[in-house]
C-alpha atoms as a PDB file:
ATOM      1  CA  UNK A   1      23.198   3.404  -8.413  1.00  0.00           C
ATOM      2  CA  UNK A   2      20.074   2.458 -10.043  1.00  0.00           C
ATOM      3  CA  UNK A   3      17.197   0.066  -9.062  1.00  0.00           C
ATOM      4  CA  UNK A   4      17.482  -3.271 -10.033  1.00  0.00           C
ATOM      5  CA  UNK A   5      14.986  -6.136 -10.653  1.00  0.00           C
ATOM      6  CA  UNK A   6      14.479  -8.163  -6.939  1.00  0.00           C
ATOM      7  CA  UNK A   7      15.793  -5.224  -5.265  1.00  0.00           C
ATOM      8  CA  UNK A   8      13.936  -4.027  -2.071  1.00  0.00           C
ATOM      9  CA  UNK A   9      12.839  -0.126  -2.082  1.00  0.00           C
ATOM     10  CA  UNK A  10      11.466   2.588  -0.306  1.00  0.00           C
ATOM     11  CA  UNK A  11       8.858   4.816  -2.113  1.00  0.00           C
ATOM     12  CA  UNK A  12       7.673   7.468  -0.007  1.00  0.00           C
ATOM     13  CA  UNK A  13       4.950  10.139  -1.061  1.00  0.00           C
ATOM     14  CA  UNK A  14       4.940  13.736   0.183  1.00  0.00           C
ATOM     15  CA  UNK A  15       3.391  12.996   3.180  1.00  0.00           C
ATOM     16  CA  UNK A  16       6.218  11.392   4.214  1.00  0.00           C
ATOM     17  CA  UNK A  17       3.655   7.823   4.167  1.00  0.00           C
ATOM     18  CA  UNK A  18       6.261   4.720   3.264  1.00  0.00           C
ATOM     19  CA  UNK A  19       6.144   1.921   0.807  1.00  0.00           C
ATOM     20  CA  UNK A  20       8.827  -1.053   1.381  1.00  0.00           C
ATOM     21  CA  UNK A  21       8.751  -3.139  -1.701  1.00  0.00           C
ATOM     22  CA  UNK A  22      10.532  -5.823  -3.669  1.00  0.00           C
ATOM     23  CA  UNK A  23      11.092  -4.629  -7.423  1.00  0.00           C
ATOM     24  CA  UNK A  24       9.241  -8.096  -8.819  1.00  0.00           C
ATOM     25  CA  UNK A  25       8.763  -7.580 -12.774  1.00  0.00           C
ATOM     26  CA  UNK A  26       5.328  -7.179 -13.842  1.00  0.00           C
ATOM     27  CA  UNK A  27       4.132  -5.573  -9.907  1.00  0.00           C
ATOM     28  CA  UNK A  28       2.230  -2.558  -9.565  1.00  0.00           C
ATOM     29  CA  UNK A  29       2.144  -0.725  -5.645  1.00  0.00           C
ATOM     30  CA  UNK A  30      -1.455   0.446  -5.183  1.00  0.00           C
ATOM     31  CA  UNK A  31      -2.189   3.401  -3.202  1.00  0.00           C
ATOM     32  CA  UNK A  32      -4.666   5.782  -2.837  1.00  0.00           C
ATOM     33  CA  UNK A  33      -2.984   8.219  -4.903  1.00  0.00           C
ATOM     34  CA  UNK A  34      -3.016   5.812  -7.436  1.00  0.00           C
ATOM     35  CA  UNK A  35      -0.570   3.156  -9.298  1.00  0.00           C
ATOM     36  CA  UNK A  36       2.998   2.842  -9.653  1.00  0.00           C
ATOM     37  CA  UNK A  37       3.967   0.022 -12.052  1.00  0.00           C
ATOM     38  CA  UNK A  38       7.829  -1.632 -11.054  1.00  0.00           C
ATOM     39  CA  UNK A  39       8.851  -2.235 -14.647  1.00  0.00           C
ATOM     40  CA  UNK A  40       9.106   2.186 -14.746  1.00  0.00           C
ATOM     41  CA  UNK A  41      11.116   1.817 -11.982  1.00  0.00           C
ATOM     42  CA  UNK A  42      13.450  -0.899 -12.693  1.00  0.00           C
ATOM     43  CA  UNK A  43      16.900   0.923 -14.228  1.00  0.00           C
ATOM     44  CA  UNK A  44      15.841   4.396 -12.206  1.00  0.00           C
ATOM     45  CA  UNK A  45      18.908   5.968 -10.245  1.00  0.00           C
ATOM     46  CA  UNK A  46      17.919   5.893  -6.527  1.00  0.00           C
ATOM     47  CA  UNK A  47      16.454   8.865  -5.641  1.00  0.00           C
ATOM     48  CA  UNK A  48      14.592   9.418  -8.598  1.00  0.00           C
ATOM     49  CA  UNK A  49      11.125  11.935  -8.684  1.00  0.00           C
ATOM     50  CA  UNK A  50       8.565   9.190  -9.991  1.00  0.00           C
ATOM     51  CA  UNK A  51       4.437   9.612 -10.335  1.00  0.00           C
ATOM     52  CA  UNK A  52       1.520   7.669 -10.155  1.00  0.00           C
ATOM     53  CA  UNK A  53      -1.034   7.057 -12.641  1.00  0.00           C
ATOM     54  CA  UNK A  54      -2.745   9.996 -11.264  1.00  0.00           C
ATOM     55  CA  UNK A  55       0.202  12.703 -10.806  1.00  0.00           C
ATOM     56  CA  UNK A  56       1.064  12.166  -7.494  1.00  0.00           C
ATOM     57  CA  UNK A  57       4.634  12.641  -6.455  1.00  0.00           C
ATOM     58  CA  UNK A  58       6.746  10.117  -5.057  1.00  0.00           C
ATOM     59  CA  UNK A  59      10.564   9.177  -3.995  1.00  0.00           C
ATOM     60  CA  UNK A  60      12.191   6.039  -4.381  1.00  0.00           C
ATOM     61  CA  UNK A  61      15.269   5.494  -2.167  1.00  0.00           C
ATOM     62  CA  UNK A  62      17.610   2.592  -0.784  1.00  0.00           C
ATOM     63  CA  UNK A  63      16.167   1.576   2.302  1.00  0.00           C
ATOM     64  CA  UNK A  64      18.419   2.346   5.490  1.00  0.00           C
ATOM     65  CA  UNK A  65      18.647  -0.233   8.429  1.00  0.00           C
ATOM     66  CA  UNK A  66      16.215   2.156  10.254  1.00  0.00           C
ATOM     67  CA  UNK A  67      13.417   1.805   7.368  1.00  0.00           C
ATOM     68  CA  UNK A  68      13.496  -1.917   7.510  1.00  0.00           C
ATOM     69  CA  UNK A  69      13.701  -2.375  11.170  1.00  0.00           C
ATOM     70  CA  UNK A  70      10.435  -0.084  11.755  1.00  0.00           C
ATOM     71  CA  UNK A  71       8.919  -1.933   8.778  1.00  0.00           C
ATOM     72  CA  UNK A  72       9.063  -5.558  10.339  1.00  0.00           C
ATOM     73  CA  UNK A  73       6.187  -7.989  10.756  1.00  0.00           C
ATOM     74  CA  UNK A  74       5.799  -8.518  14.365  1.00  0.00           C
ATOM     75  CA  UNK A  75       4.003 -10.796  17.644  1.00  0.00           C
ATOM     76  CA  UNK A  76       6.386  -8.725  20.128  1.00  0.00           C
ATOM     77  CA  UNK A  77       7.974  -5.491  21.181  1.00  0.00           C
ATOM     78  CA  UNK A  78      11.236  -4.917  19.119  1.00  0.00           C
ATOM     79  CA  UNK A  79      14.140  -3.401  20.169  1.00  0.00           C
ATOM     80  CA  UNK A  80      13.743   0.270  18.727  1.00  0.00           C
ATOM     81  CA  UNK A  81      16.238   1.966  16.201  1.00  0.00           C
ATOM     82  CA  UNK A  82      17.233   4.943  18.847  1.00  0.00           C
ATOM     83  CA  UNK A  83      18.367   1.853  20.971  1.00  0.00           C
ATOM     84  CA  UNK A  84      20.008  -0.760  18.312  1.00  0.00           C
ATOM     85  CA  UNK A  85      22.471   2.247  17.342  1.00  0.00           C
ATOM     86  CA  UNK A  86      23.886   2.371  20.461  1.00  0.00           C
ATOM     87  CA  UNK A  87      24.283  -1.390  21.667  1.00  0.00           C
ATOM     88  CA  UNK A  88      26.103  -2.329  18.233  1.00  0.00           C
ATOM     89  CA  UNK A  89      28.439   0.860  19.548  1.00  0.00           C
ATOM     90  CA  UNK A  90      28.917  -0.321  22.637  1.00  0.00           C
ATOM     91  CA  UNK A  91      29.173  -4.397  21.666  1.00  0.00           C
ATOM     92  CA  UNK A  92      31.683  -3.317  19.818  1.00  0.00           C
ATOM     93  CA  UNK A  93      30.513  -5.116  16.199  1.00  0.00           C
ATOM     94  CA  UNK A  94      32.056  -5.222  13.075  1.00  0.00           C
ATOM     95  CA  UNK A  95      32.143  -7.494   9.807  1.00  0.00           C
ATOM     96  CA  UNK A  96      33.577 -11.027  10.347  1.00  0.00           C
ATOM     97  CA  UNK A  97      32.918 -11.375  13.967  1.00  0.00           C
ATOM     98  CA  UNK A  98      30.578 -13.978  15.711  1.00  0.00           C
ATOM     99  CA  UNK A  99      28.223 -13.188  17.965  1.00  0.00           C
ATOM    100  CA  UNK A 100      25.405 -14.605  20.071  1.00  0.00           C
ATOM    101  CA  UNK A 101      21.648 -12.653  20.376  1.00  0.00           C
ATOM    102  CA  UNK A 102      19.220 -14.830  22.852  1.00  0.00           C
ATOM    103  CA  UNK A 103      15.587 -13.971  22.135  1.00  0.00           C
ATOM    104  CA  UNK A 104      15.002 -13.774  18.876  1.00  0.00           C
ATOM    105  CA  UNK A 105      11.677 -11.965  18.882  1.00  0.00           C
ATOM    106  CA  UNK A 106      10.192 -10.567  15.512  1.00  0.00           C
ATOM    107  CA  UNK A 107      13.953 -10.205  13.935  1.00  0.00           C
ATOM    108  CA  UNK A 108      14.496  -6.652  14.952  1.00  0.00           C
ATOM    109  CA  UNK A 109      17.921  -7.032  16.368  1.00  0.00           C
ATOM    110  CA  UNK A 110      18.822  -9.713  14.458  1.00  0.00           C
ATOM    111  CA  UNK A 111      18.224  -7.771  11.331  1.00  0.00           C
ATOM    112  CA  UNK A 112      20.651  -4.783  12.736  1.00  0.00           C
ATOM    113  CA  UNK A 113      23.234  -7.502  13.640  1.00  0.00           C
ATOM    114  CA  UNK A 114      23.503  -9.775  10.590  1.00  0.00           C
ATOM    115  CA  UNK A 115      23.414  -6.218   8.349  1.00  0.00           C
ATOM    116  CA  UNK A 116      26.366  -5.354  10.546  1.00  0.00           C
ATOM    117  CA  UNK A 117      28.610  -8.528  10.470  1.00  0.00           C
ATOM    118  CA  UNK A 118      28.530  -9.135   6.798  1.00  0.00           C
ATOM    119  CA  UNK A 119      28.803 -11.736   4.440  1.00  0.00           C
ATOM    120  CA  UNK A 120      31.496 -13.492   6.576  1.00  0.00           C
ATOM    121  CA  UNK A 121      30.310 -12.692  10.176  1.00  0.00           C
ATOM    122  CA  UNK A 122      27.937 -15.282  11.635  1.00  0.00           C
ATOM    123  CA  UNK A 123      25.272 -14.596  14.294  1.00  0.00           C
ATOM    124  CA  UNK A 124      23.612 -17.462  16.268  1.00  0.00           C
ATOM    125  CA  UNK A 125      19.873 -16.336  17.475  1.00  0.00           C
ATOM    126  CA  UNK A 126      18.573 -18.511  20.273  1.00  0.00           C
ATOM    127  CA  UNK A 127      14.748 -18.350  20.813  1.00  0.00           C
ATOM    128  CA  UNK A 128      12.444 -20.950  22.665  1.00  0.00           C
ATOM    129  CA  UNK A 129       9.641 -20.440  21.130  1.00  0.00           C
ATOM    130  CA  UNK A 130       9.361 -21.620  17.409  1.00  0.00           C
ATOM    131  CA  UNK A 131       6.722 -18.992  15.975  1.00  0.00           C
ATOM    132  CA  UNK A 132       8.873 -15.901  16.945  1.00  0.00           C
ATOM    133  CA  UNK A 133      12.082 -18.074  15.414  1.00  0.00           C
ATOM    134  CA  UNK A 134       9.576 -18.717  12.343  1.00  0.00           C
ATOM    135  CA  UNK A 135       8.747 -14.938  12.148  1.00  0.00           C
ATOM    136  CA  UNK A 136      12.275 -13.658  12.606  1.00  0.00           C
ATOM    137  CA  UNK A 137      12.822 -15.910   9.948  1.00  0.00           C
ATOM    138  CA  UNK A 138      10.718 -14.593   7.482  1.00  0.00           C
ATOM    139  CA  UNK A 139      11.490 -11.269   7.955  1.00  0.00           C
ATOM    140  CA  UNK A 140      15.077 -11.793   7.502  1.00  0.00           C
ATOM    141  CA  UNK A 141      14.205 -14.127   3.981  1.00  0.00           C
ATOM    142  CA  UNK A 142      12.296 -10.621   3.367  1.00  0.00           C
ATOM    143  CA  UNK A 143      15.820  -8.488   3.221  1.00  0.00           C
ATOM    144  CA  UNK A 144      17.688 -11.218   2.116  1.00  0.00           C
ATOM    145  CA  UNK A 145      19.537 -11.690   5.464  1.00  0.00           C
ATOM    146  CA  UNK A 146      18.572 -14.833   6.470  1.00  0.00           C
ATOM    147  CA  UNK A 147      21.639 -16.708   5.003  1.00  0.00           C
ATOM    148  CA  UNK A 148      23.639 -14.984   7.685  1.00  0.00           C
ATOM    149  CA  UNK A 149      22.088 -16.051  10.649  1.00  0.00           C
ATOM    150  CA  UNK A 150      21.974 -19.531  12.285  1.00  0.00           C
ATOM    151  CA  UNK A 151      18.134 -20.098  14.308  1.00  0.00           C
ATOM    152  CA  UNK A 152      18.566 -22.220  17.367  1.00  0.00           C
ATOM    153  CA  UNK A 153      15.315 -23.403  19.138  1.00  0.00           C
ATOM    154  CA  UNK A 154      15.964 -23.722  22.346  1.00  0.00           C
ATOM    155  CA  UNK A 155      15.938 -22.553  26.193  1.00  0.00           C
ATOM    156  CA  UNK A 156      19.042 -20.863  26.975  1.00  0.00           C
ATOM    157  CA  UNK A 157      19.009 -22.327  30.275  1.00  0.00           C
ATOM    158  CA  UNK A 158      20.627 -25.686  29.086  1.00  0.00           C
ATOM    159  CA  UNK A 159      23.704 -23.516  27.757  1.00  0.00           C
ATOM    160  CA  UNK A 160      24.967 -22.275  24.464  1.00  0.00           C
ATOM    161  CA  UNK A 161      26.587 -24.475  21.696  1.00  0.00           C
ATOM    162  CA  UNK A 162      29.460 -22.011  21.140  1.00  0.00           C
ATOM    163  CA  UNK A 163      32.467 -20.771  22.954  1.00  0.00           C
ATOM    164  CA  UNK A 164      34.721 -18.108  22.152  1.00  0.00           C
ATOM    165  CA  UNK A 165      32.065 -15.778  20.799  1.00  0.00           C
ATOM    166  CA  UNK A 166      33.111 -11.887  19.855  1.00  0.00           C
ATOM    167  CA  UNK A 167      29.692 -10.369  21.531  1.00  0.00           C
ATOM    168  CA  UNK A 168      26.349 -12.019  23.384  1.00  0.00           C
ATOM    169  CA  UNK A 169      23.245 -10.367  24.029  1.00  0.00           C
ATOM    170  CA  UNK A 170      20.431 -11.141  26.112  1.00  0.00           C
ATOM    171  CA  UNK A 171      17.118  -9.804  25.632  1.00  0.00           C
ATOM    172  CA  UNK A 172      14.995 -12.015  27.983  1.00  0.00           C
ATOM    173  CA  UNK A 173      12.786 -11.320  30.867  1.00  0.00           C
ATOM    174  CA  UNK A 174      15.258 -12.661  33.576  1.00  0.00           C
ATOM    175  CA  UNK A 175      18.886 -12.074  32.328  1.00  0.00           C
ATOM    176  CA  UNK A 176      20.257 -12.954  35.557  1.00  0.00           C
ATOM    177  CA  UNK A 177      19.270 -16.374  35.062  1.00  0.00           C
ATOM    178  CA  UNK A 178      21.687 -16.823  32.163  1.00  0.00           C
ATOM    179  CA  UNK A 179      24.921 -15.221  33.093  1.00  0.00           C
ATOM    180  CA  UNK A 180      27.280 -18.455  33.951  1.00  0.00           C
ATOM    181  CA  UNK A 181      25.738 -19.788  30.545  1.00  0.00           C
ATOM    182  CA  UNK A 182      26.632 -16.609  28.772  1.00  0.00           C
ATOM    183  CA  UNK A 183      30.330 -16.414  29.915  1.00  0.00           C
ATOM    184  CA  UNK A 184      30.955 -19.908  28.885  1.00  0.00           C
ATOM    185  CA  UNK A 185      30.170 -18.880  25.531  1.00  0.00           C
ATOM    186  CA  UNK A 186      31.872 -15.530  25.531  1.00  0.00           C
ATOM    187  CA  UNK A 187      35.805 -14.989  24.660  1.00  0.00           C
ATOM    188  CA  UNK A 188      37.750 -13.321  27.127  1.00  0.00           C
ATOM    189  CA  UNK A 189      36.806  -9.726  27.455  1.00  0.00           C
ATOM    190  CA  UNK A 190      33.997  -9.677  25.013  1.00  0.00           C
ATOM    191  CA  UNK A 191      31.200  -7.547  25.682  1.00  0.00           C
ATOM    192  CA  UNK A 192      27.355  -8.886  27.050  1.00  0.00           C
ATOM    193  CA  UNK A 193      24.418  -6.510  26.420  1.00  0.00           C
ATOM    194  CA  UNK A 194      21.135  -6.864  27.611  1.00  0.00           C
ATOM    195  CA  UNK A 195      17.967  -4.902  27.921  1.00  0.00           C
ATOM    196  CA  UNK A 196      15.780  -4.601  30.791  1.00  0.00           C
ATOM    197  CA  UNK A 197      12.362  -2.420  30.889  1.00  0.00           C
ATOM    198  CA  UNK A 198      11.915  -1.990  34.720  1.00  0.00           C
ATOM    199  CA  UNK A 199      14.359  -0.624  37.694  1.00  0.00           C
ATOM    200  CA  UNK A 200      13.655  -3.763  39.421  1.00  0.00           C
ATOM    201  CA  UNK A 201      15.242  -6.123  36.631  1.00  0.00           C
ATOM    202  CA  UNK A 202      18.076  -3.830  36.555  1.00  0.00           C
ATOM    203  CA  UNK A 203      18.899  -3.768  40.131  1.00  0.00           C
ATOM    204  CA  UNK A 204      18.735  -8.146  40.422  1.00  0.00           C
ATOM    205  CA  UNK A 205      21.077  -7.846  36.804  1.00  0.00           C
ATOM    206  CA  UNK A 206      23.173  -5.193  38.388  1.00  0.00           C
ATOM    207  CA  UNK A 207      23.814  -7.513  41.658  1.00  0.00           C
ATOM    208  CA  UNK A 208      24.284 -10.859  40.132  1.00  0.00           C
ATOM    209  CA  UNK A 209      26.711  -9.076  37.623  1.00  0.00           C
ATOM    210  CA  UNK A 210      28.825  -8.027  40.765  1.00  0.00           C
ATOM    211  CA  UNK A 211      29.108 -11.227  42.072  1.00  0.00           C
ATOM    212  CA  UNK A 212      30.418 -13.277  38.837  1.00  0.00           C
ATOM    213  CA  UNK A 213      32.784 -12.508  36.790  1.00  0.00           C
ATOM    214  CA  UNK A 214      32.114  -9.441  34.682  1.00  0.00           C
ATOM    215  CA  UNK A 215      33.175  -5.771  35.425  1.00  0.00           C
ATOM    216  CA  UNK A 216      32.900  -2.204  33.711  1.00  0.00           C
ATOM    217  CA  UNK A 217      29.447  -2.790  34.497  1.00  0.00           C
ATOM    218  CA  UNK A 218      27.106   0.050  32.869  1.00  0.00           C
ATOM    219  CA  UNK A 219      23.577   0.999  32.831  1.00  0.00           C
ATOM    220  CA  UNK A 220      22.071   3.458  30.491  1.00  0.00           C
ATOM    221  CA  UNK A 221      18.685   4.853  29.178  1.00  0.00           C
ATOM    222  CA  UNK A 222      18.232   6.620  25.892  1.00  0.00           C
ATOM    223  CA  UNK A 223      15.728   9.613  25.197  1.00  0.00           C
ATOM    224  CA  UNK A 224      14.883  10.215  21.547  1.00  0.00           C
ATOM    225  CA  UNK A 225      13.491  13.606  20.952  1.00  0.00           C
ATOM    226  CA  UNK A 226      12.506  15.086  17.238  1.00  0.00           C
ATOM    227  CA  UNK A 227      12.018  18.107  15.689  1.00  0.00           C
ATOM    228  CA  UNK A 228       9.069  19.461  13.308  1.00  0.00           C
ATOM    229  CA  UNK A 229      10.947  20.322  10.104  1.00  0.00           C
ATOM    230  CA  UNK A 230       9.112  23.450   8.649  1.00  0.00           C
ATOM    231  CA  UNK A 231      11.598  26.130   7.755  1.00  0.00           C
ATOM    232  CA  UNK A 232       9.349  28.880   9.031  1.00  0.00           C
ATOM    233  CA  UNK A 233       9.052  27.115  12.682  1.00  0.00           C
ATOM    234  CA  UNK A 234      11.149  24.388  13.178  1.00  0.00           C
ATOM    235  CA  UNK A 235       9.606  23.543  16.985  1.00  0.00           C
ATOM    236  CA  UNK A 236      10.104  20.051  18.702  1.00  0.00           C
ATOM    237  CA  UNK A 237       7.944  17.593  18.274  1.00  0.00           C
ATOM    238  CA  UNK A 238       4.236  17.295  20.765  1.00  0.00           C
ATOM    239  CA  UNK A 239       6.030  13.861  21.803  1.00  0.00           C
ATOM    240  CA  UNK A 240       9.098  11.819  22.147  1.00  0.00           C
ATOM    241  CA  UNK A 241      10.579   8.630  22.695  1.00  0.00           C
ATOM    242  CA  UNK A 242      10.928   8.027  26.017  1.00  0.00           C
ATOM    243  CA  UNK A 243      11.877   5.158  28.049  1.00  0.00           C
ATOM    244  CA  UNK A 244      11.806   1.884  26.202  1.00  0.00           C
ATOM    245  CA  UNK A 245      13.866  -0.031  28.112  1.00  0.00           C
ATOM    246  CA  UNK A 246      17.362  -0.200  30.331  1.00  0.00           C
ATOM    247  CA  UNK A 247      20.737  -0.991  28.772  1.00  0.00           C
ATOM    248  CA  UNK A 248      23.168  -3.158  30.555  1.00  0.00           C
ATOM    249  CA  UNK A 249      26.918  -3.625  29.135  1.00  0.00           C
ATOM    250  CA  UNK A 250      29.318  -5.421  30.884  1.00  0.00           C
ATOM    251  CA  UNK A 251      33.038  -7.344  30.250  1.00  0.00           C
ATOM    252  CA  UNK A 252      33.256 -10.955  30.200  1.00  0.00           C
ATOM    253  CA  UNK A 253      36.840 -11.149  32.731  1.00  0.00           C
ATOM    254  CA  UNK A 254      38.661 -14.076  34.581  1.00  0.00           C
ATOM    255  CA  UNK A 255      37.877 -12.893  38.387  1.00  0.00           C
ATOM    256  CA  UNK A 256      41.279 -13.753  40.110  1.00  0.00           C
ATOM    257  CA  UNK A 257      41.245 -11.493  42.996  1.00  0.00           C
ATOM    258  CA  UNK A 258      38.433 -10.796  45.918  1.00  0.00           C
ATOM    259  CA  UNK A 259      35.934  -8.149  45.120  1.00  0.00           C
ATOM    260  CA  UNK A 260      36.720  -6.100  48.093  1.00  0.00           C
ATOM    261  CA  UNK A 261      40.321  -4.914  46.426  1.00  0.00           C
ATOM    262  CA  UNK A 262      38.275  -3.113  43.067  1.00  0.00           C
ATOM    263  CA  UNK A 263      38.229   0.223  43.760  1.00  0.00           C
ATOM    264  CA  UNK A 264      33.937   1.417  43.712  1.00  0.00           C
ATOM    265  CA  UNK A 265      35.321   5.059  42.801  1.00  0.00           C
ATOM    266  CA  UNK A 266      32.766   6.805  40.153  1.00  0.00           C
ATOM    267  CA  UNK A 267      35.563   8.768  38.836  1.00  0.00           C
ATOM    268  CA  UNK A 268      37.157   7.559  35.015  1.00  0.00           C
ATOM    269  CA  UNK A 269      40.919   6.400  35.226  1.00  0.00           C
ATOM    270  CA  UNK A 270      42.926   6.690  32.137  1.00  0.00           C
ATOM    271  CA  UNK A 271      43.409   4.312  29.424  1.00  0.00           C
END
């Protein structure tokens, strides 16, 4: 595959320093290792060796869903990658579904979503507050997503428009606030995900969870840890990616019998 004109790359030097760029006719990347003019690019295969004006040595690659994620504009805290993987693994998304993300923030997760659903999937992003919506917005015009996903301004509080919904997340402060809103929304057995940063949240979203009508409730934290690639000594990285934040994945159910009948055994039972 080769680089088109409009296309959005990665050039990375040997320091492993990263370049996100639209191929625009005529545009030149300035570095400090010099100049890199997009017309010699334009009708490269990705993957291609190219130089600057001074003979530095450079990469030019597809950008991944990782790159453009850790290269967004942004007021807030995104979600990070190591995180994202996981919840679109455990919501269970694929092309052509509808889902529901409420708090927009800078566009990280929606990014990952819309990527994710495709062309004929359609994700609804609720946000109250219009410069984060205006943000997310941008970024997404950046990566040509933002034809896939509908903005809503508003507080979640007064309910979602849709119903019958494949996935919902909720990445808000106080997720147990939203919960009877969130199952209207959702089809039967669908999957809610939110994220949490403190024990406290997750305990208050734990209990309310227990008392409405959800079950297979789950809570999980993800470590990222890296390694120093040098052939010689290949030694972990000095630090790591700790805690960023809780995950909480639950299914949306029809509660028709009392709570005290579920079994609270840790063990799994079969499929």
């Amino acid at each position: 595959m080769v680089a088109k004109a409009g296309d959005l790359v990665l050039l990375i030097d040997q320091e492993r320093k990263k370049f996100l760029r639209i191929l625009e006719p005529g545009g030149v990347l300035q570095t400090h290792k010099g100049t890199i003019g997009y017309d010699d690019l334009i009708g490269l295969p990705y993957g291609s060796e190219v130089y600057t004006h001074l003979g530095h040595q450079f990469y030019m690659f597809r950008p991944t869903t990782d790159d453009l994620v850790r290269a967004l504009k942004r007021k807030s805290q995104i979600i990070f990658p190591k995180d994202l993987g996981y919840i679109v693994m455990k919501m269970g998304l694929r092309p052509g579904q509808t889902v529901i993300e409420a708090g927009t923030g800078s566009g990280g997760m929606t990014l990952a979503f819309a990527m994710l659903l495709g062309e004929n999937g359609r994700l609804i992003s609720y946000d109250r507050r219009a410069d984060m919506q205006e943000l997310a917005r941008r970024n997404l015009e950046r990566v040509g997503l933002a034809g896939r996903v509908t903005f809503k301004l508003r507080d979640i509080s007064e309910g979602f428009d849709e119903t019958d919904v494949d996935a919902l997340f909720l990445d808000v402060l106080t997720p147990w606030e939203y919960l009877e809103q969130a199952h209207a929304a959702m089809r039967g057995g669908a999957v809610l995900g939110c994220l949490v940063p403190t024990v406290n949240q997750v305990q208050r979203l734990v209990r309310a969870l227990f008392d409405g009508p959800w079950f297979l409730v789950e809570v999980e934290e993800i470590l990222l840890r890296t390694y120093k690639v040098i052939p010689e000594r290949i030694r972990p990285e000095d630090r790591m990616i700790g805690h960023t934040g809780y995950l909480i994945f639950a299914r949306a159910v029809n509660r028709l019998i009392p709570k005290s009948s579920e079994s609270t055994g840790d063990a799994d039972e079969p499929l």
